[in-house]
C-alpha atoms as a PDB file:
ATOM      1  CA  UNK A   1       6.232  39.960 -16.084  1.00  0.00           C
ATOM      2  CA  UNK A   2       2.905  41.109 -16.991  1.00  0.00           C
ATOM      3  CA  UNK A   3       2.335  39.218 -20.394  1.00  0.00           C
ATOM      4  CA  UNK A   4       3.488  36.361 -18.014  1.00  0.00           C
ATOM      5  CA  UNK A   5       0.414  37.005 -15.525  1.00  0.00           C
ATOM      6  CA  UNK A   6      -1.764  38.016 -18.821  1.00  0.00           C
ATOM      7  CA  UNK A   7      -1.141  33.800 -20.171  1.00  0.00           C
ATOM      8  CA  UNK A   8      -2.074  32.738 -16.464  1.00  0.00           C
ATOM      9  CA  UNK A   9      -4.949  34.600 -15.675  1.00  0.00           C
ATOM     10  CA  UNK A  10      -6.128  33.757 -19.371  1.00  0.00           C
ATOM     11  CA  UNK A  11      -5.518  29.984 -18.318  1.00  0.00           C
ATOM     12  CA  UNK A  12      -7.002  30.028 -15.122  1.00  0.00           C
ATOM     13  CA  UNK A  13     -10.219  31.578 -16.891  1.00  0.00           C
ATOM     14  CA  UNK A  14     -10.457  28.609 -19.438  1.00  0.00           C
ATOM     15  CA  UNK A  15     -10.674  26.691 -16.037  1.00  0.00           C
ATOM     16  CA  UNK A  16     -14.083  25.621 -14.757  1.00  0.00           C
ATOM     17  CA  UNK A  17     -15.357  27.127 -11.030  1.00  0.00           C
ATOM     18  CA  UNK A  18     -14.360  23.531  -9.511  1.00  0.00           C
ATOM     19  CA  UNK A  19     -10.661  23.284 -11.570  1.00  0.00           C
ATOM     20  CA  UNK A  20      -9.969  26.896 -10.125  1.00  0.00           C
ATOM     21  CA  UNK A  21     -11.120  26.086  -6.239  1.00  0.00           C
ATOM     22  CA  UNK A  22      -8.803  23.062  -6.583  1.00  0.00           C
ATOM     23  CA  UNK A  23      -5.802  25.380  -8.026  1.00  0.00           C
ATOM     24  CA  UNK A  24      -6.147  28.050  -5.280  1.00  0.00           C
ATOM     25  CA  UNK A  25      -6.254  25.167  -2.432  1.00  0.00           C
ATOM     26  CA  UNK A  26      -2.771  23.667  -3.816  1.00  0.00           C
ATOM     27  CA  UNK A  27      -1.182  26.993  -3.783  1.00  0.00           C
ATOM     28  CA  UNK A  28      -2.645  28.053  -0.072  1.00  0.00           C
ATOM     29  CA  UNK A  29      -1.517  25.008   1.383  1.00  0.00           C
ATOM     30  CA  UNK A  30       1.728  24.764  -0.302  1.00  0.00           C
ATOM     31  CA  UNK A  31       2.209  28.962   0.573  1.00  0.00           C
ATOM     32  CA  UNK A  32       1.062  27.814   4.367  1.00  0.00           C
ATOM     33  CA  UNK A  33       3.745  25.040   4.072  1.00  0.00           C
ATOM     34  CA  UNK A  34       6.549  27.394   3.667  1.00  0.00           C
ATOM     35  CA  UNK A  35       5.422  29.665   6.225  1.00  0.00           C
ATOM     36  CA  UNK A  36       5.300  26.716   8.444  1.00  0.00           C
ATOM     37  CA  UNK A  37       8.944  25.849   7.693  1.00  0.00           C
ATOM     38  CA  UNK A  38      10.124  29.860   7.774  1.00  0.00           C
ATOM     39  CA  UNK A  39       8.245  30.372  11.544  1.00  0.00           C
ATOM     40  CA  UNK A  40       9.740  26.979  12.500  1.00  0.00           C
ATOM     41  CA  UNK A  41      13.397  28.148  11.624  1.00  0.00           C
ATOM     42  CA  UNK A  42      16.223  26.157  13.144  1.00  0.00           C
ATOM     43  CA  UNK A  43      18.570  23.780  11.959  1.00  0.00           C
ATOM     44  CA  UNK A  44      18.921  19.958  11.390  1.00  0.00           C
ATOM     45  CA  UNK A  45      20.816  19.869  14.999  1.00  0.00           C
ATOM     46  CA  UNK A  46      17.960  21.369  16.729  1.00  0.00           C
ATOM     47  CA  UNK A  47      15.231  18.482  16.246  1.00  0.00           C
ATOM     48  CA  UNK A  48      13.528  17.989  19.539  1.00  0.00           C
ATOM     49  CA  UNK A  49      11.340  15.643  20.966  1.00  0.00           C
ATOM     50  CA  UNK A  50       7.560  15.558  22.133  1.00  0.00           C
ATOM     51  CA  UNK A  51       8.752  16.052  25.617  1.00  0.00           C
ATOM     52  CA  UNK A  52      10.938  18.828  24.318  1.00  0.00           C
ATOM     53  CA  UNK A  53      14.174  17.319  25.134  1.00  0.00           C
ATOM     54  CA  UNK A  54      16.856  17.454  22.425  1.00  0.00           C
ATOM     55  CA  UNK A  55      17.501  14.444  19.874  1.00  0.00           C
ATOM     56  CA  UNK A  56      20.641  12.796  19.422  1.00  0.00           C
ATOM     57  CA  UNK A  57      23.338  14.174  17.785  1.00  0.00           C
ATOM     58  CA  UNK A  58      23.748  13.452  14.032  1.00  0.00           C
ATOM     59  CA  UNK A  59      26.384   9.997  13.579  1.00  0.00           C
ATOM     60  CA  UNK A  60      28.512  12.868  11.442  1.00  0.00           C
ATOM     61  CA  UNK A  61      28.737  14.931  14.581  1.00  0.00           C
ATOM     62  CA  UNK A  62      30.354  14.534  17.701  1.00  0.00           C
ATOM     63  CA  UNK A  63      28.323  13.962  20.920  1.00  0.00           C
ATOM     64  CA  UNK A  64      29.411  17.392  23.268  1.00  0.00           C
ATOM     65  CA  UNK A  65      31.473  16.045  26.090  1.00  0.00           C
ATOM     66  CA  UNK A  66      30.506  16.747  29.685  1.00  0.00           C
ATOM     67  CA  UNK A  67      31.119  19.919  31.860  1.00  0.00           C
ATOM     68  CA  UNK A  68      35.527  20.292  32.650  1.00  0.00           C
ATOM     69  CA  UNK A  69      33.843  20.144  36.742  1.00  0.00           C
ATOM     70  CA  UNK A  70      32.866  16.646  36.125  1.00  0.00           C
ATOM     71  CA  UNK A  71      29.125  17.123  35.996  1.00  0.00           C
ATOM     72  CA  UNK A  72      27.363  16.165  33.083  1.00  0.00           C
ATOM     73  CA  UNK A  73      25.750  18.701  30.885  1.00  0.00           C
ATOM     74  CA  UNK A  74      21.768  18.751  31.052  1.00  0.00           C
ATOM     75  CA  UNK A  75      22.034  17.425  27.201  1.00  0.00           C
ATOM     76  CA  UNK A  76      24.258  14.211  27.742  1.00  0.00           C
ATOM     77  CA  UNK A  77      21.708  13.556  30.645  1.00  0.00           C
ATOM     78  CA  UNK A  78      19.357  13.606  28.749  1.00  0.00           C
ATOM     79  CA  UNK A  79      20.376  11.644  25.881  1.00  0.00           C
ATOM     80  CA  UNK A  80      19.499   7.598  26.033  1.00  0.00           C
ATOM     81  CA  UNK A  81      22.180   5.408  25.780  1.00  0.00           C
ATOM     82  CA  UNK A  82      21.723   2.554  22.583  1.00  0.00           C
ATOM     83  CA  UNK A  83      20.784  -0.769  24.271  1.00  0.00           C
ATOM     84  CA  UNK A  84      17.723  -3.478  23.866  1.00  0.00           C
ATOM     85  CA  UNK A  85      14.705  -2.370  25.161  1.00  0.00           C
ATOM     86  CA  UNK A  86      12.591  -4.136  27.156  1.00  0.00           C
ATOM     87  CA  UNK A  87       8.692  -4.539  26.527  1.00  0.00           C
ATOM     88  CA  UNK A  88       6.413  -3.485  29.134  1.00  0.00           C
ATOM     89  CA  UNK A  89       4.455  -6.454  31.041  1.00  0.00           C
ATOM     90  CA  UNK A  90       1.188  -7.393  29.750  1.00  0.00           C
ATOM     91  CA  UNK A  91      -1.849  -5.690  30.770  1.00  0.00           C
ATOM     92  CA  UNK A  92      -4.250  -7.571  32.768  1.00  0.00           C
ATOM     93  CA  UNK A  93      -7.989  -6.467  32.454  1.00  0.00           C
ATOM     94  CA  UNK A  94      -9.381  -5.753  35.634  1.00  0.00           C
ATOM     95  CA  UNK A  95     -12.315  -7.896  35.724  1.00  0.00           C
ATOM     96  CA  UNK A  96      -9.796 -10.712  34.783  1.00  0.00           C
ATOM     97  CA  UNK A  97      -8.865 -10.794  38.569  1.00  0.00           C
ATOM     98  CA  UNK A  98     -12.309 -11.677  39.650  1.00  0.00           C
ATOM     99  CA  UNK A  99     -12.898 -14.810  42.161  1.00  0.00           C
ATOM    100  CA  UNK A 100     -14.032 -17.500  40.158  1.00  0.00           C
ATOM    101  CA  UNK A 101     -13.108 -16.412  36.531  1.00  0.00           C
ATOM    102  CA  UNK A 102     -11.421 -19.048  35.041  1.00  0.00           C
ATOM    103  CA  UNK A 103      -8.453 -18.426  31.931  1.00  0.00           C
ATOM    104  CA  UNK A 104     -10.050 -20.152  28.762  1.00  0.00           C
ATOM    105  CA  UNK A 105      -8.299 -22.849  27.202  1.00  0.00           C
ATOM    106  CA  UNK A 106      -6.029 -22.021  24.331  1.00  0.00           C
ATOM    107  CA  UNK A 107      -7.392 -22.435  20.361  1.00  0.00           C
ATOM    108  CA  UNK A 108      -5.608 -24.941  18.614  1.00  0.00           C
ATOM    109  CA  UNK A 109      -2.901 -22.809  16.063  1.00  0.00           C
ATOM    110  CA  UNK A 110      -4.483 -21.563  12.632  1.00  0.00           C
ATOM    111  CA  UNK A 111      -1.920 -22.919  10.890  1.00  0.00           C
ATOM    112  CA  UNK A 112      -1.780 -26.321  12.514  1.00  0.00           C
ATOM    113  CA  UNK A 113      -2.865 -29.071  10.197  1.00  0.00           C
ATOM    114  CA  UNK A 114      -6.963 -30.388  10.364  1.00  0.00           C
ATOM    115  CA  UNK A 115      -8.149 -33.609   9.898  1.00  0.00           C
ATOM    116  CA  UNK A 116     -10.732 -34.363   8.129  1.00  0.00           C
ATOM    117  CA  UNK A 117     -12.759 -37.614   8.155  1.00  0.00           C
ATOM    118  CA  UNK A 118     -12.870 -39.838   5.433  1.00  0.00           C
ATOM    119  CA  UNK A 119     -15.183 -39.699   2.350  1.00  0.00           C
ATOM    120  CA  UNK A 120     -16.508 -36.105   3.660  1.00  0.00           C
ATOM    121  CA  UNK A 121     -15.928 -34.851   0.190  1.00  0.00           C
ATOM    122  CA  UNK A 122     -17.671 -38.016  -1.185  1.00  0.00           C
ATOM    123  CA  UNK A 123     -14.123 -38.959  -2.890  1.00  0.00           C
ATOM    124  CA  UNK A 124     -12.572 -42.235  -1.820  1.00  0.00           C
ATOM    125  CA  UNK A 125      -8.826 -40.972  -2.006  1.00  0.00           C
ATOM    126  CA  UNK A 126      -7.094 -44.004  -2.147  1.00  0.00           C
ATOM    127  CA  UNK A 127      -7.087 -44.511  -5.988  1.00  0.00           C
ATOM    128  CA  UNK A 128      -4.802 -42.071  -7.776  1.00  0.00           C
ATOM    129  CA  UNK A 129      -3.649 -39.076  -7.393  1.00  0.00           C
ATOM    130  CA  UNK A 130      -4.828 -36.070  -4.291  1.00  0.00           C
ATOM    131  CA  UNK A 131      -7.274 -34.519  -7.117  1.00  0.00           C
ATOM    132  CA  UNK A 132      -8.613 -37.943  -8.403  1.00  0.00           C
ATOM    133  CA  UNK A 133     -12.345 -38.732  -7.072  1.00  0.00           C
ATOM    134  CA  UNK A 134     -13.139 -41.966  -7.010  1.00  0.00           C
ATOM    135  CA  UNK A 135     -16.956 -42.072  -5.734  1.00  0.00           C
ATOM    136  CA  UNK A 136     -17.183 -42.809  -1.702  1.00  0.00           C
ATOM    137  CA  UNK A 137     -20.109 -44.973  -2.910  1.00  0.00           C
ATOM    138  CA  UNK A 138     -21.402 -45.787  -6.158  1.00  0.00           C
ATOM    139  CA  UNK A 139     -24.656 -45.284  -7.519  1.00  0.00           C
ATOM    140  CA  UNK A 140     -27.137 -47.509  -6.992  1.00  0.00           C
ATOM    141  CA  UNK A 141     -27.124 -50.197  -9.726  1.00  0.00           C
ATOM    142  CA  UNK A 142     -23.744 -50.197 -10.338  1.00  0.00           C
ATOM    143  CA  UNK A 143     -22.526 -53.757 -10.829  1.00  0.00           C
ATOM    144  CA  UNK A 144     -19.195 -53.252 -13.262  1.00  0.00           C
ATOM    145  CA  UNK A 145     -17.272 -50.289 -10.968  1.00  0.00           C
ATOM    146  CA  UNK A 146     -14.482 -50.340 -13.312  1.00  0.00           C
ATOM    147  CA  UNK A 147     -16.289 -50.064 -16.374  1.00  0.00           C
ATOM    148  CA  UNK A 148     -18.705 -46.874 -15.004  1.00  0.00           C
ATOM    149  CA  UNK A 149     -15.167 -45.375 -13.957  1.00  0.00           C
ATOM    150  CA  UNK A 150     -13.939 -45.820 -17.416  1.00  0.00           C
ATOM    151  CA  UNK A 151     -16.599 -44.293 -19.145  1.00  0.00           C
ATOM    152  CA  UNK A 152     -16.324 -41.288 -16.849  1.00  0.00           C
ATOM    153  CA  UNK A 153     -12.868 -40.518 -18.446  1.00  0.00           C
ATOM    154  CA  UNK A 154     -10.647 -42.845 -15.684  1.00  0.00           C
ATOM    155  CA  UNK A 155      -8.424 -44.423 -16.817  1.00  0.00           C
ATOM    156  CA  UNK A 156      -6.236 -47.639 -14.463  1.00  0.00           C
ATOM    157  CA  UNK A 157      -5.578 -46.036 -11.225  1.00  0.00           C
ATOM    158  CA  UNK A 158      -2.841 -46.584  -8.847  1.00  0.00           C
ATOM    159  CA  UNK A 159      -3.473 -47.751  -4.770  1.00  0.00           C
ATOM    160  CA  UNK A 160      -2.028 -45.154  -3.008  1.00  0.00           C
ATOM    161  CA  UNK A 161      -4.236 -45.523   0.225  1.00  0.00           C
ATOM    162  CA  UNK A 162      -2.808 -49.106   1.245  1.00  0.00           C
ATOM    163  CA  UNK A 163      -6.242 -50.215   0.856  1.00  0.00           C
ATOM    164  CA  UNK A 164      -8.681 -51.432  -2.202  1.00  0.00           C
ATOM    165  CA  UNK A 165     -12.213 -50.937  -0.617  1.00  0.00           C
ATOM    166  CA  UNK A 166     -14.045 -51.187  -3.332  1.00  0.00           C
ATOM    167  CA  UNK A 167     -12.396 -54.330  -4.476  1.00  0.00           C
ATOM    168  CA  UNK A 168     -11.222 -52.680  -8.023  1.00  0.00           C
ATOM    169  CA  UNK A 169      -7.674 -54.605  -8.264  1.00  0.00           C
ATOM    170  CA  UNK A 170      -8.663 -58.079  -8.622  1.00  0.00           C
ATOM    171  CA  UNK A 171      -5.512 -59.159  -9.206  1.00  0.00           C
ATOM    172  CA  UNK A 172      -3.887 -57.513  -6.441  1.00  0.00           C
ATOM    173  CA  UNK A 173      -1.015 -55.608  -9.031  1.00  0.00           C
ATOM    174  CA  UNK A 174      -1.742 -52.781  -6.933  1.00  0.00           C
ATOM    175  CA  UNK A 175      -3.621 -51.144 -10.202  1.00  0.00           C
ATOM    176  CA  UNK A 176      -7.238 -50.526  -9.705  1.00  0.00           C
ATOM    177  CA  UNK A 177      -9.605 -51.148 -12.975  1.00  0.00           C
ATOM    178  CA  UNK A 178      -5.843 -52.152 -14.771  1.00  0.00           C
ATOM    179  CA  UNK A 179      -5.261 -54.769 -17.013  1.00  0.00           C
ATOM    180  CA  UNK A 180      -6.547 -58.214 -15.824  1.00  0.00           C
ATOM    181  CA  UNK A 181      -9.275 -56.306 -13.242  1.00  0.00           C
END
């Protein structure tokens, strides 16, 4: 036993003034724990509530029947029987009440869809695809629309708004800056 405490105490010295603190607090609080658990005592069937009244019996066990007079025991009166629960009603702030106050209108749902006017992004979405961007309005000086899209990297783009506003399918294939445009 002692060359046992000789290794630990010559461990614990290797340890700096902050590594020992934190050593000593981990041992008090798990030495408090047990005394916690050893005052405590009891058993698993002795669990009680805030209010002091006794939990429910275990599933495993069974439930103790009522007095042979037919009162029932202080325990099974005091046990709940399993059923829905109902919520309380909702709490109404006092100054809510007052003459004159008026309820506020409900917000529209966060998760209900928003719309948002055309061209806000300065994309006219009706060419392509959702992430295509055809310019709400080209710059100024732009006479050949098709050819400045093309040598931006666009290549013929389909009419997916129902409308051509910019006039870019000539032909009316339904193929902006396509073949014959």
């Amino acid at each position: 036993m002692s060359r046992w405490f000789g290794a630990l105490a010559t461990w614990l010295r290797a340890r700096s003034r902050r590594e020992r603190y934190g050593i000593a607090a981990v041992l008090a609080a798990l030495v408090l724990g047990l005394a916690g658990v050893l005052v405590a005592g009891g058993s698993e069937t002795d669990i009680l509530w805030f209010d002091g009244r006794p939990a429910a019996a275990p599933a495993d066990e069974p439930a103790p029947e009522s007095d042979p007079g037919g009162e029932p025991s202080r325990e099974t009166e005091s046990r709940q029987e399993a059923g829905p629960v109902e919520s309380p009603p909702p709490y109404v702030q006092p100054f809510a009440e007052q003459p004159g106050v008026k309820p506020r209108p409900s917000l529209p749902s966060p998760t209900a869809g928003v719309e948002i006017e055309e061209g806000t992004d300065g994309c006219d979405h009706a060419y392509g695809d959702r992430d295509v961007c055809v310019p709400w309005e080209f710059p100024a000086g732009v006479t050949d629309k098709c050819g400045w899209l093309r040598e931006r990297g666009f290549e013929p783009l389909k009419i997916t708004g129902g409308r051509d506003r910019h006039g870019l399918d000539r032909n009316g294939d339904g193929t902006a800056c396509g073949a014959g445009d």
